[in-house]
C-alpha atoms as a PDB file:
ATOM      1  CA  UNK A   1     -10.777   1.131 -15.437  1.00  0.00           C
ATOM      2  CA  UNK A   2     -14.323  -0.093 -15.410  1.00  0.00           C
ATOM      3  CA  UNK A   3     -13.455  -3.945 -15.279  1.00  0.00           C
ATOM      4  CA  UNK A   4     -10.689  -3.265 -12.699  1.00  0.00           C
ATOM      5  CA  UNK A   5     -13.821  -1.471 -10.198  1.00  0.00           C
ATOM      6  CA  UNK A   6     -15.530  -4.307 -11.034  1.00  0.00           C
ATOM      7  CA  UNK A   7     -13.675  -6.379  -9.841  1.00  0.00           C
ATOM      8  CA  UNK A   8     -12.797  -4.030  -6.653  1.00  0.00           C
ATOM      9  CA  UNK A   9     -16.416  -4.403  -6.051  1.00  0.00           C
ATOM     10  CA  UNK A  10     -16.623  -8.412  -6.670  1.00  0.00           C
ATOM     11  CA  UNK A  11     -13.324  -8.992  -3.719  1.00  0.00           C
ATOM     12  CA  UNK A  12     -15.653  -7.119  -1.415  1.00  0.00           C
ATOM     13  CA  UNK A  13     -18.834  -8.773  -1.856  1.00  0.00           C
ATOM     14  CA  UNK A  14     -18.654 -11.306   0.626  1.00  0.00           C
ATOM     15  CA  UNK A  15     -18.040  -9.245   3.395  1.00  0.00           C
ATOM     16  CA  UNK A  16     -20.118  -5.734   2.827  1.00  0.00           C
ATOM     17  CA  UNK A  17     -24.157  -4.963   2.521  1.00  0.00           C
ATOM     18  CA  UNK A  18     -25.017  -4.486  -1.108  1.00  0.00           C
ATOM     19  CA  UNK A  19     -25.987  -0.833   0.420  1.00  0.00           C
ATOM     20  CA  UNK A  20     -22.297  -0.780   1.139  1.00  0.00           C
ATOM     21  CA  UNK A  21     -20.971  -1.718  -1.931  1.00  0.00           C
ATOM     22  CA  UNK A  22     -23.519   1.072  -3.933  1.00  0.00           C
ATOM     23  CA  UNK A  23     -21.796   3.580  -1.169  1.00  0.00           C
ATOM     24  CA  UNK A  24     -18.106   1.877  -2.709  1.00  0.00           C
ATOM     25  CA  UNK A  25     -19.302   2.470  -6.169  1.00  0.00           C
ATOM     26  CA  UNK A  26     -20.496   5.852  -5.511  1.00  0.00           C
ATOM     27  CA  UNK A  27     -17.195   7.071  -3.981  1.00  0.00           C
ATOM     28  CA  UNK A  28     -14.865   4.973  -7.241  1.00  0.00           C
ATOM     29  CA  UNK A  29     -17.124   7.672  -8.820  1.00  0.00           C
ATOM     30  CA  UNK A  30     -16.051  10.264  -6.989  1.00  0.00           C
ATOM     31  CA  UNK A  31     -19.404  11.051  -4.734  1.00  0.00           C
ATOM     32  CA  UNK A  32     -18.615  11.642  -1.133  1.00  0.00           C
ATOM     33  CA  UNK A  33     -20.619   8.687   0.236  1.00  0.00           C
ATOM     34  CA  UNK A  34     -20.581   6.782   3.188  1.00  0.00           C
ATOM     35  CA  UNK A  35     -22.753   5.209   5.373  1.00  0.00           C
ATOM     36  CA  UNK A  36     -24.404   6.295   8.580  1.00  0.00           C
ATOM     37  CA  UNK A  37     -26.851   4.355  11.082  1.00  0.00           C
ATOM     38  CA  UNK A  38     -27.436   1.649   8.252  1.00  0.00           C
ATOM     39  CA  UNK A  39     -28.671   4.447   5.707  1.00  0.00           C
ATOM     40  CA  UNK A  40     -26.482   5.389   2.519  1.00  0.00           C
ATOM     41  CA  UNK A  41     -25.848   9.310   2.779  1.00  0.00           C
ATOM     42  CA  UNK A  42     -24.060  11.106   0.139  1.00  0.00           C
ATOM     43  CA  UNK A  43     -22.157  14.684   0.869  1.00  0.00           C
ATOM     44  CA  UNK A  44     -23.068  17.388  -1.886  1.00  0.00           C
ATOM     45  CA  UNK A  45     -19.893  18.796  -2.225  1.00  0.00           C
ATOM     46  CA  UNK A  46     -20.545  20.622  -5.388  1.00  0.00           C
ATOM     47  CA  UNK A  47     -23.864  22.568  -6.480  1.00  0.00           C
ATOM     48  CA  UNK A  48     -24.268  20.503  -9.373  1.00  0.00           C
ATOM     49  CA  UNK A  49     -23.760  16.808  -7.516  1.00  0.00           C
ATOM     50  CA  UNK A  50     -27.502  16.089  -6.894  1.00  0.00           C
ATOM     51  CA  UNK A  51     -27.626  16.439 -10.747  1.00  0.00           C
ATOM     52  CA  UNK A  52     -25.276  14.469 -11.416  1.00  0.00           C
ATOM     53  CA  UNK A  53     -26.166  12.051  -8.817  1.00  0.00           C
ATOM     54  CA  UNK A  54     -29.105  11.344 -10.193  1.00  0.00           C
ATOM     55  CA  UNK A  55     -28.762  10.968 -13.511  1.00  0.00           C
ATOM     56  CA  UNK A  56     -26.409   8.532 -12.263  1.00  0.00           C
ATOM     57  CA  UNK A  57     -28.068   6.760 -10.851  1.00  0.00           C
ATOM     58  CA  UNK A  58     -31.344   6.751 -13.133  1.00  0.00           C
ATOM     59  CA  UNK A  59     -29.300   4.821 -15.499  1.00  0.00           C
ATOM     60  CA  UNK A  60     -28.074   2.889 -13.249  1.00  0.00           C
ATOM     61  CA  UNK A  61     -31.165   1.538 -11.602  1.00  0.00           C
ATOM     62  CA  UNK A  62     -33.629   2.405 -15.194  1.00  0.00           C
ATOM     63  CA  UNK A  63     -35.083   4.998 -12.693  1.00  0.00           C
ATOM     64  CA  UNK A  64     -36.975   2.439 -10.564  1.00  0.00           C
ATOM     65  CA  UNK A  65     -35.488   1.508  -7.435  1.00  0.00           C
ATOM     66  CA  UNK A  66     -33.171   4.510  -5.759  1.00  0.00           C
ATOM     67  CA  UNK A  67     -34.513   8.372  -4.791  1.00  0.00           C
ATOM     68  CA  UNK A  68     -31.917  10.480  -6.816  1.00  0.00           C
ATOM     69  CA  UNK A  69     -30.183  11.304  -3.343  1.00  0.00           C
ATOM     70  CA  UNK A  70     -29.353   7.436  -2.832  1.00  0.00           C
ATOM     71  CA  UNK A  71     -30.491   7.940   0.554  1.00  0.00           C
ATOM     72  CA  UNK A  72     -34.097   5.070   0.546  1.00  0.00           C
ATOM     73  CA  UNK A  73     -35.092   1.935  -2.205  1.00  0.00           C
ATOM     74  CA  UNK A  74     -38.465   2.283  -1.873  1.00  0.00           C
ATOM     75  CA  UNK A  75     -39.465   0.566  -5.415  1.00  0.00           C
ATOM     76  CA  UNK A  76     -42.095   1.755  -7.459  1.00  0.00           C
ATOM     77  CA  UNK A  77     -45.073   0.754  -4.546  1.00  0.00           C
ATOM     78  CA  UNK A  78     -43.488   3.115  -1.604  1.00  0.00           C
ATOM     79  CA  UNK A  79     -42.104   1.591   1.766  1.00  0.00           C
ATOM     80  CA  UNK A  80     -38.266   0.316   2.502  1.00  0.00           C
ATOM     81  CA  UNK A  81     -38.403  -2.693   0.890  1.00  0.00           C
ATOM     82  CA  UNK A  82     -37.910  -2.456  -3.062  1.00  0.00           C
ATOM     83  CA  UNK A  83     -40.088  -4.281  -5.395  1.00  0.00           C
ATOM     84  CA  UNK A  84     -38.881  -6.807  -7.717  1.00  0.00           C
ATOM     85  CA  UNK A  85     -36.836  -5.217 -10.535  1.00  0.00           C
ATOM     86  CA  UNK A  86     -33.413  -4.896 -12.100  1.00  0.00           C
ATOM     87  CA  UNK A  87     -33.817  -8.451 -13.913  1.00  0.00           C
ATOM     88  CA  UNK A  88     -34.711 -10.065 -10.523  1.00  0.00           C
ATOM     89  CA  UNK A  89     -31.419  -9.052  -8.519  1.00  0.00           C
ATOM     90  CA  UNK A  90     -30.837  -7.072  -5.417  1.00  0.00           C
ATOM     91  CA  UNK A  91     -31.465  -3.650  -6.396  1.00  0.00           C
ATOM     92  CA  UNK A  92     -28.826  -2.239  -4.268  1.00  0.00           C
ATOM     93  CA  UNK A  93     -25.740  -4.871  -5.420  1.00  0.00           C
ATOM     94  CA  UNK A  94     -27.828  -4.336  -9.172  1.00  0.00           C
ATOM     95  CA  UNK A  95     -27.323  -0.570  -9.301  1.00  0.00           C
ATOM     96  CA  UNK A  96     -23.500  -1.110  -7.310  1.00  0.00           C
ATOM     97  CA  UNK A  97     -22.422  -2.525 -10.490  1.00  0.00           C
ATOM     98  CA  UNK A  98     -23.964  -0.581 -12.893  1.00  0.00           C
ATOM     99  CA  UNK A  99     -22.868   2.692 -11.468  1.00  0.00           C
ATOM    100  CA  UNK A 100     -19.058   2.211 -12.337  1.00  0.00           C
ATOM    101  CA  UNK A 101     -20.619   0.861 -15.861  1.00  0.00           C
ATOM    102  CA  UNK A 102     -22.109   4.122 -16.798  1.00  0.00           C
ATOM    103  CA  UNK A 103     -19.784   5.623 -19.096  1.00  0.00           C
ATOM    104  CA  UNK A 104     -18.861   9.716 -19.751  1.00  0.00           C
ATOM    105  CA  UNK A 105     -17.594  11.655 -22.885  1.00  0.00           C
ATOM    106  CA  UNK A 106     -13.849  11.761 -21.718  1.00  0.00           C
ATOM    107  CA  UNK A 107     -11.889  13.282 -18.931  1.00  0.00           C
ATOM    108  CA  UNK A 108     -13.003  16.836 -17.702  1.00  0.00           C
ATOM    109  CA  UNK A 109     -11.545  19.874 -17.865  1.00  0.00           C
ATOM    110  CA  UNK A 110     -11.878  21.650 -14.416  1.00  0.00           C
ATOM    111  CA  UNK A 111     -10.249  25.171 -14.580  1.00  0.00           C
ATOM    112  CA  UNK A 112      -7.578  26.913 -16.148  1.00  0.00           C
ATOM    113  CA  UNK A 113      -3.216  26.863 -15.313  1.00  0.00           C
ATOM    114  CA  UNK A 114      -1.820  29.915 -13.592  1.00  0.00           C
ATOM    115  CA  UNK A 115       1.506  29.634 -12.405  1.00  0.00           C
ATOM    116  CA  UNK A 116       2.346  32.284 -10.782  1.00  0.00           C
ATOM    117  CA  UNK A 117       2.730  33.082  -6.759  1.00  0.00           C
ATOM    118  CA  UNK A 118       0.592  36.107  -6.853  1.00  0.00           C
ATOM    119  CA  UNK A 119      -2.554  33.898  -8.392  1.00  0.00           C
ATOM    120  CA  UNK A 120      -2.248  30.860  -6.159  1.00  0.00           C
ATOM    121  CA  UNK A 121      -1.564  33.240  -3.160  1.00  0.00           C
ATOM    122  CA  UNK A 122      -4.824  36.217  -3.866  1.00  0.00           C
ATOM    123  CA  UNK A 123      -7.677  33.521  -5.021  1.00  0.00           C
ATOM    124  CA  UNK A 124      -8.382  32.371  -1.647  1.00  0.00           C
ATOM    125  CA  UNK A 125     -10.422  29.220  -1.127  1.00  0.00           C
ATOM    126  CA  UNK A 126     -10.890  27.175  -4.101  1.00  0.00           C
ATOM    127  CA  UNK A 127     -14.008  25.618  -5.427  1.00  0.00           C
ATOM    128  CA  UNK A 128     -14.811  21.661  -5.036  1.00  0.00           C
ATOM    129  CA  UNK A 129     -14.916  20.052  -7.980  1.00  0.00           C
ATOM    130  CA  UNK A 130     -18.160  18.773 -10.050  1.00  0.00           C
ATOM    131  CA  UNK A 131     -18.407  14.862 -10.741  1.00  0.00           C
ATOM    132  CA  UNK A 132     -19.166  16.129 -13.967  1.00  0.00           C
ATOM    133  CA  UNK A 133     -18.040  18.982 -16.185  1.00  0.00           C
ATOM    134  CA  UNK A 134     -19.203  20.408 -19.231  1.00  0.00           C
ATOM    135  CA  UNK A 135     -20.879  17.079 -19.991  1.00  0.00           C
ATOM    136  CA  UNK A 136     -17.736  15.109 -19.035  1.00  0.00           C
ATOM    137  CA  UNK A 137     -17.009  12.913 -16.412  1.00  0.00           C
ATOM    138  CA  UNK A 138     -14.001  12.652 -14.074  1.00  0.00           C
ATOM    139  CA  UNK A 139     -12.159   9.480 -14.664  1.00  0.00           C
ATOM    140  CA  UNK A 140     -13.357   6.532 -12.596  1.00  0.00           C
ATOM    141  CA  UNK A 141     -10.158   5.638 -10.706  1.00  0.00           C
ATOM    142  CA  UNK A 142      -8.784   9.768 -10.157  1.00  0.00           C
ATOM    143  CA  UNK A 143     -12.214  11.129  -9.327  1.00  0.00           C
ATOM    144  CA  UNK A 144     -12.243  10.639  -5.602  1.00  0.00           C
ATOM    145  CA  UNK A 145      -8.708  11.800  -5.365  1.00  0.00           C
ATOM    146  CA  UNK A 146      -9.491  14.566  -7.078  1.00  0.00           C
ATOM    147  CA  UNK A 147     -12.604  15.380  -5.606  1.00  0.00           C
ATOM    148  CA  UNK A 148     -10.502  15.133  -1.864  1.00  0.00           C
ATOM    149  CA  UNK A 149      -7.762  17.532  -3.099  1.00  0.00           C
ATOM    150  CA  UNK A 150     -10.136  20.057  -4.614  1.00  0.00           C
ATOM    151  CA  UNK A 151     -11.823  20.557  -1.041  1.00  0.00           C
ATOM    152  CA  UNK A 152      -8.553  21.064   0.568  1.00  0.00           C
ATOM    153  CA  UNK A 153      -8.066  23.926  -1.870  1.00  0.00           C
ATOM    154  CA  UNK A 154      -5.712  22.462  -4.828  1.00  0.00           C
ATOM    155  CA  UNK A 155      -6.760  23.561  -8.265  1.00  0.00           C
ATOM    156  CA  UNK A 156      -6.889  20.822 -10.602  1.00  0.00           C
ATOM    157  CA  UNK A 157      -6.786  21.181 -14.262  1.00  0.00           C
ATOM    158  CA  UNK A 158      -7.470  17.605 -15.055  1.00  0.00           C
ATOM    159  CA  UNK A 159      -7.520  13.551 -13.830  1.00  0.00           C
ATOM    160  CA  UNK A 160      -7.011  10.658 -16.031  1.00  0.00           C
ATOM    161  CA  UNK A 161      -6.703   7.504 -15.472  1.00  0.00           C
ATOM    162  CA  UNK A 162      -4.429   7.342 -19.048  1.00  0.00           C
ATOM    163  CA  UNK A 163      -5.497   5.582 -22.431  1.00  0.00           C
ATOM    164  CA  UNK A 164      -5.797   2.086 -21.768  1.00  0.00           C
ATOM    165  CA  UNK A 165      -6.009  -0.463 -25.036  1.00  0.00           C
ATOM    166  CA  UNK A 166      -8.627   0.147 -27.300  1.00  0.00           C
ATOM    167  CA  UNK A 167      -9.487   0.731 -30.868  1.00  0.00           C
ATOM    168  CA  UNK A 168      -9.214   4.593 -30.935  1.00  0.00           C
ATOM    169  CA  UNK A 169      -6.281   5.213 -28.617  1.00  0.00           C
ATOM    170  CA  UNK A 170      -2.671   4.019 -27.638  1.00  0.00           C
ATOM    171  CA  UNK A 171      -1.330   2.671 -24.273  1.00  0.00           C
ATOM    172  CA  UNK A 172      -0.753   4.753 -21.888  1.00  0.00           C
ATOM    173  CA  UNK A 173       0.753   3.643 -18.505  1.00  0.00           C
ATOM    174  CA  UNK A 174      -0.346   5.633 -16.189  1.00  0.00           C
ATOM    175  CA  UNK A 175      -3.189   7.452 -14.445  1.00  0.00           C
ATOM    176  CA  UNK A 176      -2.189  11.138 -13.540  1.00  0.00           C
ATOM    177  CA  UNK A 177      -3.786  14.319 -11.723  1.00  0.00           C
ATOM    178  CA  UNK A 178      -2.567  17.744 -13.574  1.00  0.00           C
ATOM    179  CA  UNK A 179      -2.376  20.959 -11.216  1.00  0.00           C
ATOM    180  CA  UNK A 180      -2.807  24.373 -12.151  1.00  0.00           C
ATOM    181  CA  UNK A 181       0.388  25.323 -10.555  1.00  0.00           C
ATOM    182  CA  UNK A 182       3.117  23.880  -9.139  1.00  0.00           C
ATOM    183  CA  UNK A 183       2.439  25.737  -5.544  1.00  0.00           C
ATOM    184  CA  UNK A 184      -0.959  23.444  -5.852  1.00  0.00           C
ATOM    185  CA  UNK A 185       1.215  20.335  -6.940  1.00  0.00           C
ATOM    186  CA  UNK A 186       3.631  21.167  -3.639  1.00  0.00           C
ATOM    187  CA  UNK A 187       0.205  21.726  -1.786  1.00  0.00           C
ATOM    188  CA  UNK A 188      -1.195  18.194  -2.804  1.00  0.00           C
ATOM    189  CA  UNK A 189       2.368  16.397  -2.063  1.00  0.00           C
ATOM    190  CA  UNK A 190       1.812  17.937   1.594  1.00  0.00           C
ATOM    191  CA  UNK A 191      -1.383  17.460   1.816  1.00  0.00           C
ATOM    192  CA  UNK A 192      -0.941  13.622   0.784  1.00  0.00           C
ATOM    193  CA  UNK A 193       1.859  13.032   3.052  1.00  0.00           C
ATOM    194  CA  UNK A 194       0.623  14.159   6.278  1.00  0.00           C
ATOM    195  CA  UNK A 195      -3.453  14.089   5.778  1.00  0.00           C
ATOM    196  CA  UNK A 196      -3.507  11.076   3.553  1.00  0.00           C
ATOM    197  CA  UNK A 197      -1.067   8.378   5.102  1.00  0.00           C
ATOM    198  CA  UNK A 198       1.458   9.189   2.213  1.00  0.00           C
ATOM    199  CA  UNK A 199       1.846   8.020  -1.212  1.00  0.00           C
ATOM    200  CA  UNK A 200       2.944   4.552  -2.463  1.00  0.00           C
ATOM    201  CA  UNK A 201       7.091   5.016  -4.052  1.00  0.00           C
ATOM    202  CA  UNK A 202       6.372   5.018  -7.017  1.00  0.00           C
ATOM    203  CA  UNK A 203       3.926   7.786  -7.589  1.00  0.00           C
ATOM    204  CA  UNK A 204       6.080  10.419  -9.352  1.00  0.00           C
ATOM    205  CA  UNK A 205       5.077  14.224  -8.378  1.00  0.00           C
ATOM    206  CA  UNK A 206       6.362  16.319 -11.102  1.00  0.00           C
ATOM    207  CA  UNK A 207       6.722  20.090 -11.556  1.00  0.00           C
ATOM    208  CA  UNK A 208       2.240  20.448 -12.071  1.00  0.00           C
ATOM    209  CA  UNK A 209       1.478  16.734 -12.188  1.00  0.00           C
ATOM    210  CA  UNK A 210       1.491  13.712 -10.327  1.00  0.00           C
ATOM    211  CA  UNK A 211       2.019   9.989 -12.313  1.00  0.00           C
ATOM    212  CA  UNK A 212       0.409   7.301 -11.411  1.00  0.00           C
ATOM    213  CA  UNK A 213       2.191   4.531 -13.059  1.00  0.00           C
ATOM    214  CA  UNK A 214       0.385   0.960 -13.568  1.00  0.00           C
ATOM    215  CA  UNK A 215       3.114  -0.977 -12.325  1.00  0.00           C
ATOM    216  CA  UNK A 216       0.980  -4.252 -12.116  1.00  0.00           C
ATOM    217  CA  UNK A 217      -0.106  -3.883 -15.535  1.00  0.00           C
ATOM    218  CA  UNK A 218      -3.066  -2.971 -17.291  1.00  0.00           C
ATOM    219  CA  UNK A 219      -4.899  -5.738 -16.754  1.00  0.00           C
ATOM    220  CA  UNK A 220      -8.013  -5.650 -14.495  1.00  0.00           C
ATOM    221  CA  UNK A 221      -5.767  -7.076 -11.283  1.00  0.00           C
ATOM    222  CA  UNK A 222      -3.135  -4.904 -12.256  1.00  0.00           C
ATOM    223  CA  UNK A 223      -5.735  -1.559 -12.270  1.00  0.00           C
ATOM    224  CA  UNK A 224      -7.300  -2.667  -9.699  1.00  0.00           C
ATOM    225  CA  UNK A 225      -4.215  -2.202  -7.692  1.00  0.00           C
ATOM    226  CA  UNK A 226      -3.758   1.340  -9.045  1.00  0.00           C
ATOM    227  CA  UNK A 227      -7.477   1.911  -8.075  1.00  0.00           C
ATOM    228  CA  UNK A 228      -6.668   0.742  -4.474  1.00  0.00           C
ATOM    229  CA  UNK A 229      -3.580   2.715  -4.009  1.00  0.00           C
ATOM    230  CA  UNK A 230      -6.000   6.109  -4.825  1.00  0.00           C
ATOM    231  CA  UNK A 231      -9.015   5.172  -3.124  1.00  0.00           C
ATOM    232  CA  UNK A 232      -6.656   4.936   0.078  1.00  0.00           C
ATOM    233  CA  UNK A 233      -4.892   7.968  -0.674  1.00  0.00           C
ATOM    234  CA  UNK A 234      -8.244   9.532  -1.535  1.00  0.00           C
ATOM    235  CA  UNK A 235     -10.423   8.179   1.521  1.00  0.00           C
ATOM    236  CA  UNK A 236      -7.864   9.091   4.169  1.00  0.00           C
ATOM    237  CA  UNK A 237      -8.058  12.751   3.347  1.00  0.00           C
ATOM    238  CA  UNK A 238     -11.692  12.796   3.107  1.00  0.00           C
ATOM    239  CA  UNK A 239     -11.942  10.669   6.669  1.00  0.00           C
ATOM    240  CA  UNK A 240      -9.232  13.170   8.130  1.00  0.00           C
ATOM    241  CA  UNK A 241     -10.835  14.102  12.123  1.00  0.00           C
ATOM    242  CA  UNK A 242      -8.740  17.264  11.434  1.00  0.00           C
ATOM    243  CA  UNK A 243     -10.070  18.399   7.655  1.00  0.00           C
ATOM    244  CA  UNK A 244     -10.273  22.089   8.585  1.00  0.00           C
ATOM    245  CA  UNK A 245      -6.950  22.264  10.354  1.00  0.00           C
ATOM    246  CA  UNK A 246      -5.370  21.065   7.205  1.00  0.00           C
ATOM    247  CA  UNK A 247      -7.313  23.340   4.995  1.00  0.00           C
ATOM    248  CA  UNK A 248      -6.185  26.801   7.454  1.00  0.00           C
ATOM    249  CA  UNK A 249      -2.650  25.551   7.420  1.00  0.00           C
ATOM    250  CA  UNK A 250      -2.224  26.521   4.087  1.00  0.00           C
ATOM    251  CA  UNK A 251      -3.841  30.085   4.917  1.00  0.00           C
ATOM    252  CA  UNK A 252      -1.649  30.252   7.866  1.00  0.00           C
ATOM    253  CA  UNK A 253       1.490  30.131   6.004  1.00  0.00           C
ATOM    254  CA  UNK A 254       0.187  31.949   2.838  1.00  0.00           C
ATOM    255  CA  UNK A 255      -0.155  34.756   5.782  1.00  0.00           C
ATOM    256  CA  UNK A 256       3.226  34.394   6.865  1.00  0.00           C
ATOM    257  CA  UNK A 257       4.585  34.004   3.457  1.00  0.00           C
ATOM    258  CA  UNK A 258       3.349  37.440   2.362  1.00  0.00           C
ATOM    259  CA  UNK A 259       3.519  38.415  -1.546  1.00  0.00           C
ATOM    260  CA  UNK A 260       7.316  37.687  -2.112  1.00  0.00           C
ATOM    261  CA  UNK A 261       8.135  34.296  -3.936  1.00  0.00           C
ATOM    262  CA  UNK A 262       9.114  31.906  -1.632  1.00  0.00           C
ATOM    263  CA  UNK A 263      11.572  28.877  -2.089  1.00  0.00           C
ATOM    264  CA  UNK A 264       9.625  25.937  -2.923  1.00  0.00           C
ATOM    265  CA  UNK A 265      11.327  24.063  -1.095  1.00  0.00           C
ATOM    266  CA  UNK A 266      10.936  26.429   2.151  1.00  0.00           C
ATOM    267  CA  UNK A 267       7.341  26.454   1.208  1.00  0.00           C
ATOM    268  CA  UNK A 268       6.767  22.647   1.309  1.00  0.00           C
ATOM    269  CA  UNK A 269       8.507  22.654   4.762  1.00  0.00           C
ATOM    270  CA  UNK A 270       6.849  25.234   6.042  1.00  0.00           C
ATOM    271  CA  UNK A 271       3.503  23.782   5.002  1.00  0.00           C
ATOM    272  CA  UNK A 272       4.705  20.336   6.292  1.00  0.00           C
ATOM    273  CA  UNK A 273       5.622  21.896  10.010  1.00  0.00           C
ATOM    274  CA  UNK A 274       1.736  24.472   9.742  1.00  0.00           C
ATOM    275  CA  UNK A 275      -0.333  20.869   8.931  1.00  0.00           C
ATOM    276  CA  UNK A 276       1.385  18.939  11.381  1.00  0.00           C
ATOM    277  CA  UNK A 277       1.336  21.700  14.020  1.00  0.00           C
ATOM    278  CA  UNK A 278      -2.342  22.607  13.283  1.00  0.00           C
ATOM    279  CA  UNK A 279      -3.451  18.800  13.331  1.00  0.00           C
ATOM    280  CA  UNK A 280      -1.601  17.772  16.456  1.00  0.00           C
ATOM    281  CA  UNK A 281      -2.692  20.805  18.881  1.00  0.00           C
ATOM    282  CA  UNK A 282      -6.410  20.752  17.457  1.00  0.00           C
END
């Protein structure tokens, strides 16, 4: 997936600040990053992103150019304007590219499955998830969607973007997100549908997982569509107005649901009707 941001980042050169494109290559990593008054400002969603944020970073720039929060380039003399480094190039467009080039250990493991009603019902809010786990990295083109779905309180086992060609593995055609239940997978379809502008036809949401298939190939054009399709998906949840609201609706009708099992199908609708509800009257 690296060649496909790559070349996500290249089709948007001409027309954003290489601040702007480090802020796109922080959020294909999953960072919550955006700009703000001309300054790059990343949300620390998880206690161990300003880790992991800077030893990005460090390797991306050699530990020269950026503060670990991303936030200033003041070079190694001080002041806003970086000194010459990174072979020459801007530092900023420099460390934009480098930061989808650093590579991780494999996909991470985030938690545990648990099925039941009782479990996703009685564990209340859920955690965000880490950029990196255990030493491993989420996968570059599932990590923001992941990251989105884990604040709005879905509990994801795993994202991976799928074995693309290579010496040590087989192809696989798709990207996919694996929940711990399927009340979290019917919590994500919901949440996608009505917070996140909807999903393109031919994701597939399974029983715990939802396929991403690379229809246009695995190529870097063809990825790079995949990668558009979830940064979309992805960056319309985070950019909600109404992010709480869609996080209490599922409280609301876990509340109204009580212990007993419901239909899944009831449940789904009756999340549908609490998000909508919650979103319009806020």
């Amino acid at each position: 997936m690296t060649d496909a941001a790559t070349l996500w980042l290249e089709t948007r050169g001409s027309y954003l600040s290489p601040r702007e494109l480090l802020a796109e290559a922080l959020l294909l990593r999953g960072f919550h990053a955006r700009i703000e008054s001309g300054r790059l400002r990343v949300i620390l969603d998880h206690p161990s992103d300003r880790a992991a944020l800077k030893g990005i970073l460090d390797l991306a720039t050699d530990g020269r150019v950026l503060r670990p929060d991303g936030s200033e380039s003041p070079g190694s003399g001080g002041g806003d304007a970086p000194e010459q480094g990174l072979e020459g190039g801007d530092p900023w467009l420099l460390a934009a590219r480098s930061v989808i080039a650093v590579e991780h250990a494999g996909c991470a493991f985030l938690s545990t499955s648990e099925d039941s009603w009782s479990q996703f019902r009685t564990r209340g809010r859920w955690r965000p998830s880490p950029v990196v786990a255990e030493g491993k990295g989420l996968d570059l083109g599932v990590a923001l969607l992941v990251r989105a779905l884990c604040l709005l309180d879905c509990k994801v086992i795993q994202g991976c973007d799928g074995h693309l060609p290579g010496p040590d593995c087989e192809v696989d055609g798709e990207a996919r997100i694996e929940f711990a239940s399927p009340w979290d997978a019917i919590l994500a379809t919901t949440l996608v549908k009505v917070g996140g502008s909807g999903s393109p036809p031919h994701w597939q949401w399974a029983y715990r997982t939802l396929h991403v298939p690379h229809v246009a190939g695995c190529d870097a054009g063809g990825l790079a569509r995949t990668l558009g399709d979830l940064q979309r998906v992805a960056r319309a949840l985070l950019e909600h107005p109404q992010l709480g609201m869609l996080r209490r609706a599922r409280v609301r009708v876990l509340g109204e649901n009580g212990a007993r099992e419901p239909n899944p199908e009831a449940f789904r609708a009756a999340l549908r009707r609490r998000m909508l509800s919650e979103t319009t009257d806020a």
